[in-house]
N, C-alpha and C. Protein backbone atom coordinates (compact mmCIF):
# COMPACT_ATOMS: atom_id res chain seq x y z
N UNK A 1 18.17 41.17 -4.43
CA UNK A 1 18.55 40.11 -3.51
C UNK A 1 19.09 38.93 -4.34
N UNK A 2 20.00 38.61 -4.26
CA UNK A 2 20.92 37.27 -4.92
C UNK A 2 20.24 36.08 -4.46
N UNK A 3 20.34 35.25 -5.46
CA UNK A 3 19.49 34.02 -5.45
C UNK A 3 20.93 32.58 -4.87
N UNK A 4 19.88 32.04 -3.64
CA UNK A 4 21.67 30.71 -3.57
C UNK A 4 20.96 29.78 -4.81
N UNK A 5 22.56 29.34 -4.90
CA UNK A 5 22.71 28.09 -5.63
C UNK A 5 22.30 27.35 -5.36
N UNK A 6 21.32 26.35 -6.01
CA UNK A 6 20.76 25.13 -5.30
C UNK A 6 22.10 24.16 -5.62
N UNK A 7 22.45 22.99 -4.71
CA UNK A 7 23.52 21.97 -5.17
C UNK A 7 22.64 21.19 -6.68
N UNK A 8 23.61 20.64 -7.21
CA UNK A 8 22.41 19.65 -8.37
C UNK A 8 22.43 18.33 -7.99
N UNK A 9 21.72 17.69 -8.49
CA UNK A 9 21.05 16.54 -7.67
C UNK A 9 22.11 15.55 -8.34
N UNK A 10 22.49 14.92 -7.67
CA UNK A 10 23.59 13.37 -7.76
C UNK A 10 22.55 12.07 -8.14
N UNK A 11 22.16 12.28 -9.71
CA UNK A 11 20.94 11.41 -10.35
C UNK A 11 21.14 9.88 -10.20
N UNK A 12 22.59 9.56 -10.31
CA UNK A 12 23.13 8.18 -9.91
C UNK A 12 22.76 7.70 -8.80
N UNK A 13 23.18 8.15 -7.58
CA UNK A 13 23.16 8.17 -5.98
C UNK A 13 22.10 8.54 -5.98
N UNK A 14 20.69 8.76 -6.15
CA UNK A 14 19.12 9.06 -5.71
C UNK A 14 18.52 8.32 -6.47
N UNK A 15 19.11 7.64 -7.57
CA UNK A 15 18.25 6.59 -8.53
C UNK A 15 19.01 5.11 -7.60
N UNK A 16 20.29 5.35 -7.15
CA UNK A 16 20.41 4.04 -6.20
C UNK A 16 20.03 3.74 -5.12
N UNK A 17 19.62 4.96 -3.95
CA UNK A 17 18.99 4.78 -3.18
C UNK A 17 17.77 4.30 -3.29
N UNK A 18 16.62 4.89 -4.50
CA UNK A 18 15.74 4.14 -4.84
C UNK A 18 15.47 3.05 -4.79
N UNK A 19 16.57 2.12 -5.77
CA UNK A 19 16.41 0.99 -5.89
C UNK A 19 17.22 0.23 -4.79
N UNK A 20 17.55 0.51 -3.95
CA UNK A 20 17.63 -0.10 -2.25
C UNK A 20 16.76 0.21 -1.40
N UNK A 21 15.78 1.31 -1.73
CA UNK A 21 14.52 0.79 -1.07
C UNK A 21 13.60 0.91 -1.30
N UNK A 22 12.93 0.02 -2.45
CA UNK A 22 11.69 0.35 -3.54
C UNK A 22 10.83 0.76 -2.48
N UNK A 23 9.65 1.72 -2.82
CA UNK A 23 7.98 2.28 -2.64
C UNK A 23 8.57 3.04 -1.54
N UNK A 24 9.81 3.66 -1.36
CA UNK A 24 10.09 4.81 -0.42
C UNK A 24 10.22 6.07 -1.33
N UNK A 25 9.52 7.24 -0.78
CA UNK A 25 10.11 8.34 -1.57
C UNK A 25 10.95 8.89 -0.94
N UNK A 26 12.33 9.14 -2.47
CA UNK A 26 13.32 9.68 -1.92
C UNK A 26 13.87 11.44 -2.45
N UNK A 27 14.16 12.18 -2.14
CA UNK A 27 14.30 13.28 -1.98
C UNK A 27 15.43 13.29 -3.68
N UNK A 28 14.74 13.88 -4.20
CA UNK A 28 16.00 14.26 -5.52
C UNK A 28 16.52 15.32 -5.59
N UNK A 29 15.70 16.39 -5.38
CA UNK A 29 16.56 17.47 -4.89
C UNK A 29 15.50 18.63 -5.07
N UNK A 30 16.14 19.92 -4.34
CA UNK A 30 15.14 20.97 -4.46
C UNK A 30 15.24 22.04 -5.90
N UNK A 31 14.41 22.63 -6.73
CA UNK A 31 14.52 23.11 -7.87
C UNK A 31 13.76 24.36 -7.73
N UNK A 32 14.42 25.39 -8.56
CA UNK A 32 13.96 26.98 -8.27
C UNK A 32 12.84 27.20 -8.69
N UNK A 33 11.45 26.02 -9.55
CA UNK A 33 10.49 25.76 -10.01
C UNK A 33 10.01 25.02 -10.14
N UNK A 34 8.91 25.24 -10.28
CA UNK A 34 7.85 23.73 -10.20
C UNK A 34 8.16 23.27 -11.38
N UNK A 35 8.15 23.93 -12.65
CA UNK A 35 7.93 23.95 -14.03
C UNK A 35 9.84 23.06 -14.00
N UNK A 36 10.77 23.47 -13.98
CA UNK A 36 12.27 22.66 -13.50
C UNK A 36 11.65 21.16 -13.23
N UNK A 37 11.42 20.88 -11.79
CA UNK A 37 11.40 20.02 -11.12
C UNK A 37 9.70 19.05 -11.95
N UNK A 38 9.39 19.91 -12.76
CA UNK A 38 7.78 19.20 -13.27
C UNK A 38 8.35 18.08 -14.39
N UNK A 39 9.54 18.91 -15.21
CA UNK A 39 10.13 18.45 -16.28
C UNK A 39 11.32 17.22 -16.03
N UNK A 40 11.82 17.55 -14.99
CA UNK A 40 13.09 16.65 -14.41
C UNK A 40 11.93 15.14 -14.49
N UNK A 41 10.80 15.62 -13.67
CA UNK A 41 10.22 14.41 -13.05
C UNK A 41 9.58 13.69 -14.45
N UNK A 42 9.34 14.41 -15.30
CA UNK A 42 8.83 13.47 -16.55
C UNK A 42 10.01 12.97 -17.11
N UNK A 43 11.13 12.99 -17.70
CA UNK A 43 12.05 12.48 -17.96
C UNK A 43 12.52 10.99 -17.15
N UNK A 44 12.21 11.66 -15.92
CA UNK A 44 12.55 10.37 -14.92
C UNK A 44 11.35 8.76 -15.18
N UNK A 45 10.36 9.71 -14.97
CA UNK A 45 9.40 8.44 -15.27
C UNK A 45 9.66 7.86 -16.60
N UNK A 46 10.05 8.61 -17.77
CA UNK A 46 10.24 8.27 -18.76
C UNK A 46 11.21 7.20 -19.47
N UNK A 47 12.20 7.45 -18.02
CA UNK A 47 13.64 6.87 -18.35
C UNK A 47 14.34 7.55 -19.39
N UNK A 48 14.35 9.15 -19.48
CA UNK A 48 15.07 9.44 -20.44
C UNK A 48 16.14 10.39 -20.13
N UNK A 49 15.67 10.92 -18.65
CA UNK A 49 17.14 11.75 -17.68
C UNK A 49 18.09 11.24 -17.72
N UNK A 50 18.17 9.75 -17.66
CA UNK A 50 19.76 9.27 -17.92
C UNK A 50 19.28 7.94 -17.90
N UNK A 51 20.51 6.99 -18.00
CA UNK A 51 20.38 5.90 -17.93
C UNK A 51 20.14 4.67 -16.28
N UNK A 52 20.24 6.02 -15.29
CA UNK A 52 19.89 5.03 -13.82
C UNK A 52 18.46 5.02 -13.86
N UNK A 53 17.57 5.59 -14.75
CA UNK A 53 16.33 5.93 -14.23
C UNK A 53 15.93 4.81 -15.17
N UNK A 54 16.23 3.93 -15.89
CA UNK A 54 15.48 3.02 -17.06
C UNK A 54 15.42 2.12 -16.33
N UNK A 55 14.16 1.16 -16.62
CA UNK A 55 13.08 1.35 -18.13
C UNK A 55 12.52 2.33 -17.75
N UNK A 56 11.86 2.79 -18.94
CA UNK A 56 10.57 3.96 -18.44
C UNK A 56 9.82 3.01 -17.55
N UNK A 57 9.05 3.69 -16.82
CA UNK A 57 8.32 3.25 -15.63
C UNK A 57 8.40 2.74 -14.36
N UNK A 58 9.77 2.65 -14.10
CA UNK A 58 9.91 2.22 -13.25
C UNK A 58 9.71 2.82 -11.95
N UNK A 59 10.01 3.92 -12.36
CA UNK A 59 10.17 5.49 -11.19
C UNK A 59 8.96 5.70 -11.15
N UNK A 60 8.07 6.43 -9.92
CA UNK A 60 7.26 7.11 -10.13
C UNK A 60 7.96 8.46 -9.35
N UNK A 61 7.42 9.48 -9.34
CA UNK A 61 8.06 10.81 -9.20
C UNK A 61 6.39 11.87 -8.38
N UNK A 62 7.20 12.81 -7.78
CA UNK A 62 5.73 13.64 -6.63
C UNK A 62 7.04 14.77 -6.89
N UNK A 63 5.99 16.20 -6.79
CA UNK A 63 6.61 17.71 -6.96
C UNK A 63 6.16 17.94 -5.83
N UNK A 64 6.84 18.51 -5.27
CA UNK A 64 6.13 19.37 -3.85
C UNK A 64 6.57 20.53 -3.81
N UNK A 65 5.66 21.51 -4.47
CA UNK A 65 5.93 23.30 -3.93
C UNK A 65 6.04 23.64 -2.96
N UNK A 66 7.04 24.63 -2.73
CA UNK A 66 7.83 25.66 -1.76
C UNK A 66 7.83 26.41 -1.48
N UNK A 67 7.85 27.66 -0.90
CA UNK A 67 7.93 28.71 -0.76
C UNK A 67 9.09 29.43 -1.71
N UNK A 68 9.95 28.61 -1.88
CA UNK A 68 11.39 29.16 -2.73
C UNK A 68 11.18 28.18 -4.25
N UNK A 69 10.34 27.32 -4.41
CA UNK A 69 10.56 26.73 -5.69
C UNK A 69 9.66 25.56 -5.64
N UNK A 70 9.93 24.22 -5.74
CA UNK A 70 9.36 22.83 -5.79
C UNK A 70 10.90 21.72 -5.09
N UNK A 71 10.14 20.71 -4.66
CA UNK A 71 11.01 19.61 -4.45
C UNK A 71 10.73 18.45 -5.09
N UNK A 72 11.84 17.59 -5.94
CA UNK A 72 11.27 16.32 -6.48
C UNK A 72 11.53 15.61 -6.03
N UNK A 73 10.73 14.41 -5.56
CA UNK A 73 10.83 12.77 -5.13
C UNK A 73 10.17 11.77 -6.09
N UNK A 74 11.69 10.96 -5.86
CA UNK A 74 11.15 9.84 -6.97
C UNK A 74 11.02 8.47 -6.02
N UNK A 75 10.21 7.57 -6.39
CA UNK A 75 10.23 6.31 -5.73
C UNK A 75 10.48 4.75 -7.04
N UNK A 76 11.22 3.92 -6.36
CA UNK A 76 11.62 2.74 -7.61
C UNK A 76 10.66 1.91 -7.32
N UNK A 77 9.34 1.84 -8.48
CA UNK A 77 8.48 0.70 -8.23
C UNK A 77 8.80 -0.61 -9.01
N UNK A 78 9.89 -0.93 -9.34
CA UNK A 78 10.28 -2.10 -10.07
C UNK A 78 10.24 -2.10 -12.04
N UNK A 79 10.65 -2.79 -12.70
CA UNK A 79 10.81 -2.74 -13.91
C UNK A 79 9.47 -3.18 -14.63
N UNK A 80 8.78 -2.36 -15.13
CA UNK A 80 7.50 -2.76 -15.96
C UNK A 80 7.71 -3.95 -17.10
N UNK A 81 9.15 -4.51 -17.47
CA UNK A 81 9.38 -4.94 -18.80
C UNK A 81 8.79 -6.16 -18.52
């Protein structure tokens, strides 16, 4: 059985929605694993997925398993600096 393509997550556009509406979680996208979506989400908190997600800490991040994989949500709790 062929596996679909998940779309990939638009990290710009879900790190801006964030920060237009801090302590909401917002949907980053769905991943074919927890272990995927476990790793995405540490980077994010980390601020090291890219540069919309900095400083570290700002993000906090939730995995939610699936039947087909995990989903990550990140929320913008403001700049720790």
């Amino acid at each position: 059985m062929p596996r679909w393509k998940r779309p990939h997550a638009n990290h710009e556009l879900r790190a801006d929605d964030c920060r237009r509406h801090p302590g909401v979680w917002i949907e980053i996208g769905p991943y074919s694993s927890g272990y995927s979506a476990k790793s995405t989400a540490r980077h994010i908190n980390h601020g090291t997925l890219s540069h919309h997600y900095a400083p570290a800490g700002a993000f906090e991040t939730r995995v939610d398993l699936t039947d087909t994989g995990a989903t990550l949500y990140a929320r913008y709790i403001g700049d720790t600096a």
